[in-house]
Protein backbone atom coordinates (compact mmCIF):
# COMPACT_ATOMS: atom_id res chain seq x y z
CA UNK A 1 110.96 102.00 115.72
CA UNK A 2 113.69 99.65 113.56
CA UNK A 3 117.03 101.19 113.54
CA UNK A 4 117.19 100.50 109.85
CA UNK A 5 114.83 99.35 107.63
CA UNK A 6 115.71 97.02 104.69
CA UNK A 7 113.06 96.35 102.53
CA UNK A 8 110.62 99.33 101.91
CA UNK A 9 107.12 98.88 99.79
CA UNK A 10 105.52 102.34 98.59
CA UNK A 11 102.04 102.58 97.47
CA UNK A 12 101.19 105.07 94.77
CA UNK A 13 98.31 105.68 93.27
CA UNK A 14 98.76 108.71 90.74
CA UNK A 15 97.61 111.17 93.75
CA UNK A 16 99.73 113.84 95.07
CA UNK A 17 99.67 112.15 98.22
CA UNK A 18 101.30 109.40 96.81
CA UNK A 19 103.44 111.64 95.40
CA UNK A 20 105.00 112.95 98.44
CA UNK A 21 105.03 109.29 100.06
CA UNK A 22 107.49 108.22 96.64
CA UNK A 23 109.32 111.05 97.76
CA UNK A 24 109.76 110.09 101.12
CA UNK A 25 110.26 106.74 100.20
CA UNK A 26 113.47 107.35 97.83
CA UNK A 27 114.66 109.55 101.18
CA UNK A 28 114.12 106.68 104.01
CA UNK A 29 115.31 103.88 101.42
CA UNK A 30 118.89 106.09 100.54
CA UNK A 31 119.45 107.10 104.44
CA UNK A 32 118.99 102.97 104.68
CA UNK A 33 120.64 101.84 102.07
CA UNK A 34 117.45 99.67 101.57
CA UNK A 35 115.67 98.27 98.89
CA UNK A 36 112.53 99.83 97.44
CA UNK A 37 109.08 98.18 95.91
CA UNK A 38 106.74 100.19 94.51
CA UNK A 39 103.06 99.04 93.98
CA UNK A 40 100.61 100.44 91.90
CA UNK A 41 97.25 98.74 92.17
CA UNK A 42 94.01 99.42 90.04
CA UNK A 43 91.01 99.29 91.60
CA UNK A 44 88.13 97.81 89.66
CA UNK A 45 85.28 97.77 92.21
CA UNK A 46 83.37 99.81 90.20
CA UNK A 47 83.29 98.23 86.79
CA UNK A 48 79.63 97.15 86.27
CA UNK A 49 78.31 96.36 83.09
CA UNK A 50 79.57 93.86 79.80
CA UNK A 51 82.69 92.22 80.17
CA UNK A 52 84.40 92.62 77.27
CA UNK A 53 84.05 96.53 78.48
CA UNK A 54 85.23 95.82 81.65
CA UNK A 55 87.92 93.95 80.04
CA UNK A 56 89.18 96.84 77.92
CA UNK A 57 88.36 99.46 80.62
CA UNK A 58 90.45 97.21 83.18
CA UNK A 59 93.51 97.10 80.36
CA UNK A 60 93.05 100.99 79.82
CA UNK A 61 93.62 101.98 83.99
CA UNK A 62 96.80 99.10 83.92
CA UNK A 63 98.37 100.66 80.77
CA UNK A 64 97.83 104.54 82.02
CA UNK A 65 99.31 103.15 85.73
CA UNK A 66 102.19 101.83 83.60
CA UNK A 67 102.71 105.12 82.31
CA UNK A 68 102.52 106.95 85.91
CA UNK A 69 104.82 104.95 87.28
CA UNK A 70 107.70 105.10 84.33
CA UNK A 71 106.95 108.85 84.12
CA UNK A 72 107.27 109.47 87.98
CA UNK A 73 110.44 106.79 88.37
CA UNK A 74 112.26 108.62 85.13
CA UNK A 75 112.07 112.17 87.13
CA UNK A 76 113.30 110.86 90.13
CA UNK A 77 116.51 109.78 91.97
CA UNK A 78 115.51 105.87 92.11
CA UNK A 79 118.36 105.07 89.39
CA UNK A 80 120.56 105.39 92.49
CA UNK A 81 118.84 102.92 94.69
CA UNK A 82 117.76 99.23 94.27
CA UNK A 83 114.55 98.42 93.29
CA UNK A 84 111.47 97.01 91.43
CA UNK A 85 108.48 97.94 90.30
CA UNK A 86 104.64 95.80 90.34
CA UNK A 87 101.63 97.17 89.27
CA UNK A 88 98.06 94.69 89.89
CA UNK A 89 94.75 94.65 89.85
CA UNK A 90 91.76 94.14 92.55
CA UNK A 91 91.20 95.61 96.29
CA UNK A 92 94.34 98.18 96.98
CA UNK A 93 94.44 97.48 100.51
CA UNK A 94 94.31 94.43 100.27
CA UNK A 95 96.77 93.88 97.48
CA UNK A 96 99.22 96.45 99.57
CA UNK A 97 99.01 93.86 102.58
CA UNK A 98 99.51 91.02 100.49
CA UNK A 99 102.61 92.80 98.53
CA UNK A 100 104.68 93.54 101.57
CA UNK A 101 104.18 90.03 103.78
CA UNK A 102 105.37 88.61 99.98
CA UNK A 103 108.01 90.22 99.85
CA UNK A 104 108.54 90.43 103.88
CA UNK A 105 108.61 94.52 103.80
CA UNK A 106 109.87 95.91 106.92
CA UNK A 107 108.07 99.23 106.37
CA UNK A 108 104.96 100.73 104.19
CA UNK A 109 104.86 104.28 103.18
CA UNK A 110 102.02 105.75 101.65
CA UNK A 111 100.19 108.77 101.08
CA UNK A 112 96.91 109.86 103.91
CA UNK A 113 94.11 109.85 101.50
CA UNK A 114 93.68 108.79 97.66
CA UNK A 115 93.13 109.74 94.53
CA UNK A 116 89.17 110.34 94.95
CA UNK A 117 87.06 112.99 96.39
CA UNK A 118 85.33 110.04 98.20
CA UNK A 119 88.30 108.14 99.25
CA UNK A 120 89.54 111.80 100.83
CA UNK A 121 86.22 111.89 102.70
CA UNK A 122 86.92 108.67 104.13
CA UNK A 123 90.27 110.39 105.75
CA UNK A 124 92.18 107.49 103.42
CA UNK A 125 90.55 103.93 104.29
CA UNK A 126 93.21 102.38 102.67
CA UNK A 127 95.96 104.14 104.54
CA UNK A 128 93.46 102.83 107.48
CA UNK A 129 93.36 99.28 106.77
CA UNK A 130 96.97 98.89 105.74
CA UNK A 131 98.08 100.39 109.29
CA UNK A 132 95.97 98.61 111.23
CA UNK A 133 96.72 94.93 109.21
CA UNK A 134 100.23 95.24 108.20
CA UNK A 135 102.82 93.08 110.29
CA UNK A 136 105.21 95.93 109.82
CA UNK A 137 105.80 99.36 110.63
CA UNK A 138 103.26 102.09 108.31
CA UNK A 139 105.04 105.83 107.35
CA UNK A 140 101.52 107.63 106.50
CA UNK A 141 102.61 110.46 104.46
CA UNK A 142 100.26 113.63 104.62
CA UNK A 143 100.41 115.86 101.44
């Protein structure tokens, strides 16, 4: 393990797992005196039909992540720490991975399992894929 970690990317995705990895985040980033990036990413794998619907359904999930992430970041202690704020579109995991090499993150946090009953099944693929492809350290967060 680092002895201090400097850059620190949290993943949230409205879940109470997420939740409690934010938390942990603003905890590890203040004992650090680090920096903290939050991602929000929405996941449109299962959009199917017209475009323009897609379109406006895709627009709907960014603006209600918007929302999330003001609401959770206003009822927190992150006006004490530095940090910034990115929410995208496409493949979470993926995006996640991209995110921290980007910005050269020298540790992920995120919550065990997601926001869906089938994502929970799964025991949290994306937590799975981001520890096992990540060139940094991963803080899995159970809730």
């Amino acid at each position: 393990m680092k002895e201090s970690y400097h850059k620190i990317l949290v993943a949230m995705d409205g879940s109470t797992a997420s939740t409690n990895a934010f938390n942990e985040a603003l905890n590890v980033a203040e004992r650090n005196g680090a920096k903290l990036f939050i991602i929000t990413v929405v996941d449109y794998k299962f959009s199917i039909g017209d475009p323009a619907f897609i379109n406006d359904a895709l627009k709907f999930h960014l603006n209600n992540a918007e929302i999330e992430l003001e609401q959770l970041t206003a009822n927190s202690a992150l006006n004490q720490l530095d940090y910034e704020t990115k929410i995208d579109s496409g493949n979470p995991k993926r995006k996640i991975i991209d995110y921290a090499l980007e910005i050269q993150a020298d540790l992920i946090i995120l919550g065990a399992t997601g926001r869906g009953a089938v994502e929970q099944a799964l025991v949290g693929s994306t937590a799975e894929y981001v520890i096992n492809h990540a060139h940094c350290n991963v803080m899995v967060v159970k809730s």
